[in-house]
Structures are given as structure tokens and as C-alpha cells.
N, C-alpha and C. Protein backbone atom coordinates (compact mmCIF):
# COMPACT_ATOMS: atom_id res chain seq x y z
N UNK A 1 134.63 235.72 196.16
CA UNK A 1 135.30 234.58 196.75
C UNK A 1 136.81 234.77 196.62
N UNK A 2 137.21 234.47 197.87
CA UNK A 2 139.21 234.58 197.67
C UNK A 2 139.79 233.83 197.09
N UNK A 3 140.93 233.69 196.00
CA UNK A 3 141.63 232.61 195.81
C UNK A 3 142.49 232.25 196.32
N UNK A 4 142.60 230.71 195.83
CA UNK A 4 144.19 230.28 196.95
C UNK A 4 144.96 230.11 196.19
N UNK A 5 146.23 230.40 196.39
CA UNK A 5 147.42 230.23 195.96
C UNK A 5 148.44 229.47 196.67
N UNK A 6 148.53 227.97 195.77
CA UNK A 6 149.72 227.29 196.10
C UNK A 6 151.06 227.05 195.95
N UNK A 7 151.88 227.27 196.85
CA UNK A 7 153.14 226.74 196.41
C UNK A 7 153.64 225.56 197.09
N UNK A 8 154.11 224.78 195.89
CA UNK A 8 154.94 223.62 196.45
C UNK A 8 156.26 223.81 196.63
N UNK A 9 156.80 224.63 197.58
CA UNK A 9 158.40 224.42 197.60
C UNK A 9 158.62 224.44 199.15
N UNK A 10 159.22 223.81 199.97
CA UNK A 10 159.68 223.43 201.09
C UNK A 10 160.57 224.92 201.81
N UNK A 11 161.11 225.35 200.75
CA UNK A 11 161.91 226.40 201.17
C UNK A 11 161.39 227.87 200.83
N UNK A 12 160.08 227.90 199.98
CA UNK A 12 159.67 229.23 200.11
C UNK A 12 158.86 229.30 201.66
N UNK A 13 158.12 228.11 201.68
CA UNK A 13 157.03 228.22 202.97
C UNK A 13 157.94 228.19 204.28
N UNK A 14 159.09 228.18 204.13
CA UNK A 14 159.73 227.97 205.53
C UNK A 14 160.57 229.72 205.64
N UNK A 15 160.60 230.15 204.36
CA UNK A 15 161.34 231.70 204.50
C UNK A 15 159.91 232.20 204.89
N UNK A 16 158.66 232.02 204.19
CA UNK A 16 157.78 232.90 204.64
C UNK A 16 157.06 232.89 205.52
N UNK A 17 157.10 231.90 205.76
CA UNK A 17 156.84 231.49 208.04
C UNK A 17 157.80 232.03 209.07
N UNK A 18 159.26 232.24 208.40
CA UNK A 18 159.91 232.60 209.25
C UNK A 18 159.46 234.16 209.41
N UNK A 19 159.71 234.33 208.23
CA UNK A 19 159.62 235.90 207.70
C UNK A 19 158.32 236.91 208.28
N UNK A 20 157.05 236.15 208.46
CA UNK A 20 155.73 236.03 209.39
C UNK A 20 156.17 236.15 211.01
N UNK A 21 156.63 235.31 211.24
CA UNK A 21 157.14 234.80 212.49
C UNK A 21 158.08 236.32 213.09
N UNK A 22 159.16 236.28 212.55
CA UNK A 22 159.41 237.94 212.91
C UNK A 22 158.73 239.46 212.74
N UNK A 23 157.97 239.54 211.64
CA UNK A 23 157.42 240.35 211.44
C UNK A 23 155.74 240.61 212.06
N UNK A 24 155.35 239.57 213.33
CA UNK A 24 154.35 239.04 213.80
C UNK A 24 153.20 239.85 212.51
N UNK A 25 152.94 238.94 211.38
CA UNK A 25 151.93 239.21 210.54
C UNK A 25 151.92 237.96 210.31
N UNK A 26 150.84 237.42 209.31
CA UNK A 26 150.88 236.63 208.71
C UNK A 26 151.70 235.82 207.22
N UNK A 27 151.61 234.92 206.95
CA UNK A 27 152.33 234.30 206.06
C UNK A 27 151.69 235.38 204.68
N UNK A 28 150.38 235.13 204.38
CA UNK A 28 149.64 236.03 203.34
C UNK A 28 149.95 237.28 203.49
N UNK A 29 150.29 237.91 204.55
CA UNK A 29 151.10 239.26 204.29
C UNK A 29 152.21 239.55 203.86
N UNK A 30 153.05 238.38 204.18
CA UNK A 30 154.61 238.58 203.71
C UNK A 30 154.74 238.09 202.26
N UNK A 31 153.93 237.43 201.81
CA UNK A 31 154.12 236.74 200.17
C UNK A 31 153.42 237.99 199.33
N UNK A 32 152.19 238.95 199.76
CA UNK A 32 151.90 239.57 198.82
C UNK A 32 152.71 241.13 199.51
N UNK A 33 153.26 241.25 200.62
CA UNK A 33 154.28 242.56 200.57
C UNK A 33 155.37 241.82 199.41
N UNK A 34 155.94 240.88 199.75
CA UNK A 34 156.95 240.41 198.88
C UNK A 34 156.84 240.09 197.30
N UNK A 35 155.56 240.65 196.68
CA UNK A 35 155.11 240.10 195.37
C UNK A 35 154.76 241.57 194.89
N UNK A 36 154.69 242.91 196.02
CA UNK A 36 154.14 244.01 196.14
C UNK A 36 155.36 244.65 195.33
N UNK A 37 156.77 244.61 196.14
CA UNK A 37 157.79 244.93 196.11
C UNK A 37 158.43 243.96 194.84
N UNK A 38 158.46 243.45 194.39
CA UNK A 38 158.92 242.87 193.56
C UNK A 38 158.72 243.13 192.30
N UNK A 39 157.16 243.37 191.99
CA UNK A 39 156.18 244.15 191.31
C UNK A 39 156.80 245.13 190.79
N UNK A 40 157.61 246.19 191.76
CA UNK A 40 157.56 247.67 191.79
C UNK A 40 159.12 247.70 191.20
N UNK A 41 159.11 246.97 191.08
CA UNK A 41 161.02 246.55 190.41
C UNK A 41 161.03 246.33 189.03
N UNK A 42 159.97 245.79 188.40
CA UNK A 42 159.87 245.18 187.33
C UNK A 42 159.44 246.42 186.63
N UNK A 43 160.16 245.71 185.25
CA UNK A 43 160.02 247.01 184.06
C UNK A 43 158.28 247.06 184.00
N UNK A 44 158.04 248.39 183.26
CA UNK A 44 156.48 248.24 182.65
C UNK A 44 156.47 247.04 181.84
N UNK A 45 155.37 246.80 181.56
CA UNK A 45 155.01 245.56 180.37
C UNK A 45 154.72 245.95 179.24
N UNK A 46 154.45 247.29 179.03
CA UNK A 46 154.00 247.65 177.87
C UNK A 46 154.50 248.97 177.07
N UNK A 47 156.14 248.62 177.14
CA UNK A 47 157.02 249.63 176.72
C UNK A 47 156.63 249.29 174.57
N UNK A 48 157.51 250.29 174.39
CA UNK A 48 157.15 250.69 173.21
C UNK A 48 158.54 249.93 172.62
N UNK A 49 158.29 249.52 171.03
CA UNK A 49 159.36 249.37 170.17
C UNK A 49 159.88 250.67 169.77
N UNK A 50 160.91 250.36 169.33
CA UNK A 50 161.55 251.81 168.71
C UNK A 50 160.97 252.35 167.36
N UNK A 51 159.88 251.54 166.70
CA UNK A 51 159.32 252.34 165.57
C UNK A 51 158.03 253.07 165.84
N UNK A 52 157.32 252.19 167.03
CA UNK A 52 155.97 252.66 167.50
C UNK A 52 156.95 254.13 168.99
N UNK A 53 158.14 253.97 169.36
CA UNK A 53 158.46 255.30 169.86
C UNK A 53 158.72 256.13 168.79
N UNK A 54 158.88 256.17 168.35
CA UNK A 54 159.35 257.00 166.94
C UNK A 54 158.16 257.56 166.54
N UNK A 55 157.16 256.41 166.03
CA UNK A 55 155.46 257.27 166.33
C UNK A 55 154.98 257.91 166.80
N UNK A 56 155.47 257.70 167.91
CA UNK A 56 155.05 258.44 169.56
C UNK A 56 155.74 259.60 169.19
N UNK A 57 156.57 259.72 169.07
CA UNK A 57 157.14 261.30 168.93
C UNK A 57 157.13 262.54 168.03
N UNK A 58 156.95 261.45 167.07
CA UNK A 58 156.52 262.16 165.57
C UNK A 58 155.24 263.00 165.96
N UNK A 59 154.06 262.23 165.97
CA UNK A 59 152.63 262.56 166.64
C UNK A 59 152.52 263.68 167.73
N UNK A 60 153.53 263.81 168.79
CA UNK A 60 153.74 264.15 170.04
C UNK A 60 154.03 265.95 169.49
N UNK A 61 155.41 265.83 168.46
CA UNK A 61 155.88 267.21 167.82
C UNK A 61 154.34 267.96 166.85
N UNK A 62 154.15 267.02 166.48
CA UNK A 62 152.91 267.40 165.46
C UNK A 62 151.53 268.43 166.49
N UNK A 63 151.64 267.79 167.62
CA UNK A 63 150.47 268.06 168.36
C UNK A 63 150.90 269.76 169.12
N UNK A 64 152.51 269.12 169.37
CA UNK A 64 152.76 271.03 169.87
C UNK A 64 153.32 271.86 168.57
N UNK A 65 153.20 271.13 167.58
CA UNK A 65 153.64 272.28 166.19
C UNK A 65 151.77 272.51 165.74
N UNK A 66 150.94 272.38 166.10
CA UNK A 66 149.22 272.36 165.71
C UNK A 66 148.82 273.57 167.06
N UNK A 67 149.37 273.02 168.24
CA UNK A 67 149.04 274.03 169.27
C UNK A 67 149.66 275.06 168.83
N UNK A 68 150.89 275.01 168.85
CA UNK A 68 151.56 276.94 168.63
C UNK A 68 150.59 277.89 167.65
N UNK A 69 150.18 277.03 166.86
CA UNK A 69 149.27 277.69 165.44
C UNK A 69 148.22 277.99 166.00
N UNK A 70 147.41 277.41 167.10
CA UNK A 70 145.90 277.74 167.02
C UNK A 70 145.44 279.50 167.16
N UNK A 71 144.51 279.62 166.87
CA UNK A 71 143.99 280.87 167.19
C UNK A 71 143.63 281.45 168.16
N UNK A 72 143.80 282.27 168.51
CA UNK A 72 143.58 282.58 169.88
C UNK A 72 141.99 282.85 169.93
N UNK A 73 141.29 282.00 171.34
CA UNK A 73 139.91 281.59 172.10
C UNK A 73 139.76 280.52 171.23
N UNK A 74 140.57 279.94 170.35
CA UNK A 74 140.03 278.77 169.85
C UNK A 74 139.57 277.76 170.74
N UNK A 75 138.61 276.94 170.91
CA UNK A 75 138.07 275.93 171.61
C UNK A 75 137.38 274.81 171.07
N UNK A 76 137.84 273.68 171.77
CA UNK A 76 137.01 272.34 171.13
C UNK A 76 135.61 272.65 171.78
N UNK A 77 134.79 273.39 172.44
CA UNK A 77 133.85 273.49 173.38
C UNK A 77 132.51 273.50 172.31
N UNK A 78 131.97 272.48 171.32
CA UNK A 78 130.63 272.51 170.83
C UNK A 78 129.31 272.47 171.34
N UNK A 79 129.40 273.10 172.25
CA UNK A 79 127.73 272.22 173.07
C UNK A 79 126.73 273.17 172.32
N UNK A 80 127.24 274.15 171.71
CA UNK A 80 126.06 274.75 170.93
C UNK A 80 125.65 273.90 169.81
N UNK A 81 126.00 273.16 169.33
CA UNK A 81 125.61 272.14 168.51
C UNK A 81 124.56 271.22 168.92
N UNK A 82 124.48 270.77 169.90
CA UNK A 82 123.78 269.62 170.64
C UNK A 82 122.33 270.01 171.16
N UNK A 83 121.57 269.09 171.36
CA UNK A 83 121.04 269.43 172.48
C UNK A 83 121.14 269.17 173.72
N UNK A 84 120.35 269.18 175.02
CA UNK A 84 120.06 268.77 176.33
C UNK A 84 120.25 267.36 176.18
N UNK A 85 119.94 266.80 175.60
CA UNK A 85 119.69 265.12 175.27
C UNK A 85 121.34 264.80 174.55
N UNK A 86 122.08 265.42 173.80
CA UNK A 86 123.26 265.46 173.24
C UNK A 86 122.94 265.11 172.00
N UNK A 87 122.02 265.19 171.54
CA UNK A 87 121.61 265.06 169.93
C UNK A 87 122.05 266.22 168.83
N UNK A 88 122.44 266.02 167.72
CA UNK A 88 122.87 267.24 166.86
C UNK A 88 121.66 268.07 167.11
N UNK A 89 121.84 269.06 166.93
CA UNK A 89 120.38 270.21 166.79
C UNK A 89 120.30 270.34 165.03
């Protein structure tokens, strides 16, 4: 089922009728291009503090100071362990 979305303001519904009106689309096209674009402006939401980046990086060095070390053909690849079913053998 679609939802509706209301606005009460006199002067958004008259920019976005106009805005419809030239762009021969509809009103629902121009509010969600215009909510599309607006969207695409806005910071992420889920940026990092500077101690959890600091984490992030710490972790990040750790992971390519662990790679340089590995052994060579080393592989996470266990399926000899398992079975068909993925059960330990």
C-alpha cells in the first residue's frame, strides 16, 4: 500500500505545482526528485567520532601489518573440515 504524505504549507504546494506544471510531470515527481537531490547533499548519518576513527585505523594498520606477514598459499579456505551438510567432520 502507498503512503501519503502531507504538507500543510501554501507555498510549498504552489512551488511544486508550478514546478510540475513546467516540467509537465507530476507534483509526486517533483517533491521526491527534490527530496532525491537533497538527500544526495546531506552528510552520511553515520560518520564516525574521532575515537571510534582512531579505532578504525588502528585495526585497519593492524590488518595490513598481519597481511604483509602471512605465508605464502596461506588461505582461510577450510572446507576440508566440513562436510556436504557443513557439519565439522
Amino acid at each position: 500500500m502507498t503512503k501519503q504524505l502531507n504538507i500543510r504549507s501554501d507555498e510549498a504546494h504552489a512551488l511544486a505545482s508550478d514546478f510540475a506544471e513546467r516540467l509537465d510531470t507530476s507534483v509526486t515527481d517533483v517533491v521526491l526528485r527534490a527530496l532525491r537531490e537533497f538527500g544526495a547533499k546531506l552528510d552520511p548519518r553515520d560518520e564516525l567520532t574521532p575515537s571510534q576513527q582512531a579505532e578504525f585505523d588502528a585495526l585497519r594498520a593492524l590488518a595490513r601489518k598481519a597481511s604483509a606477514n602471512k605465508r605464502p598459499g596461506a588461505t582461510s579456505d577450510h572446507r576440508d573440515m566440513y562436510d556436504e551438510f557443513g557439519l565439522p567432520l
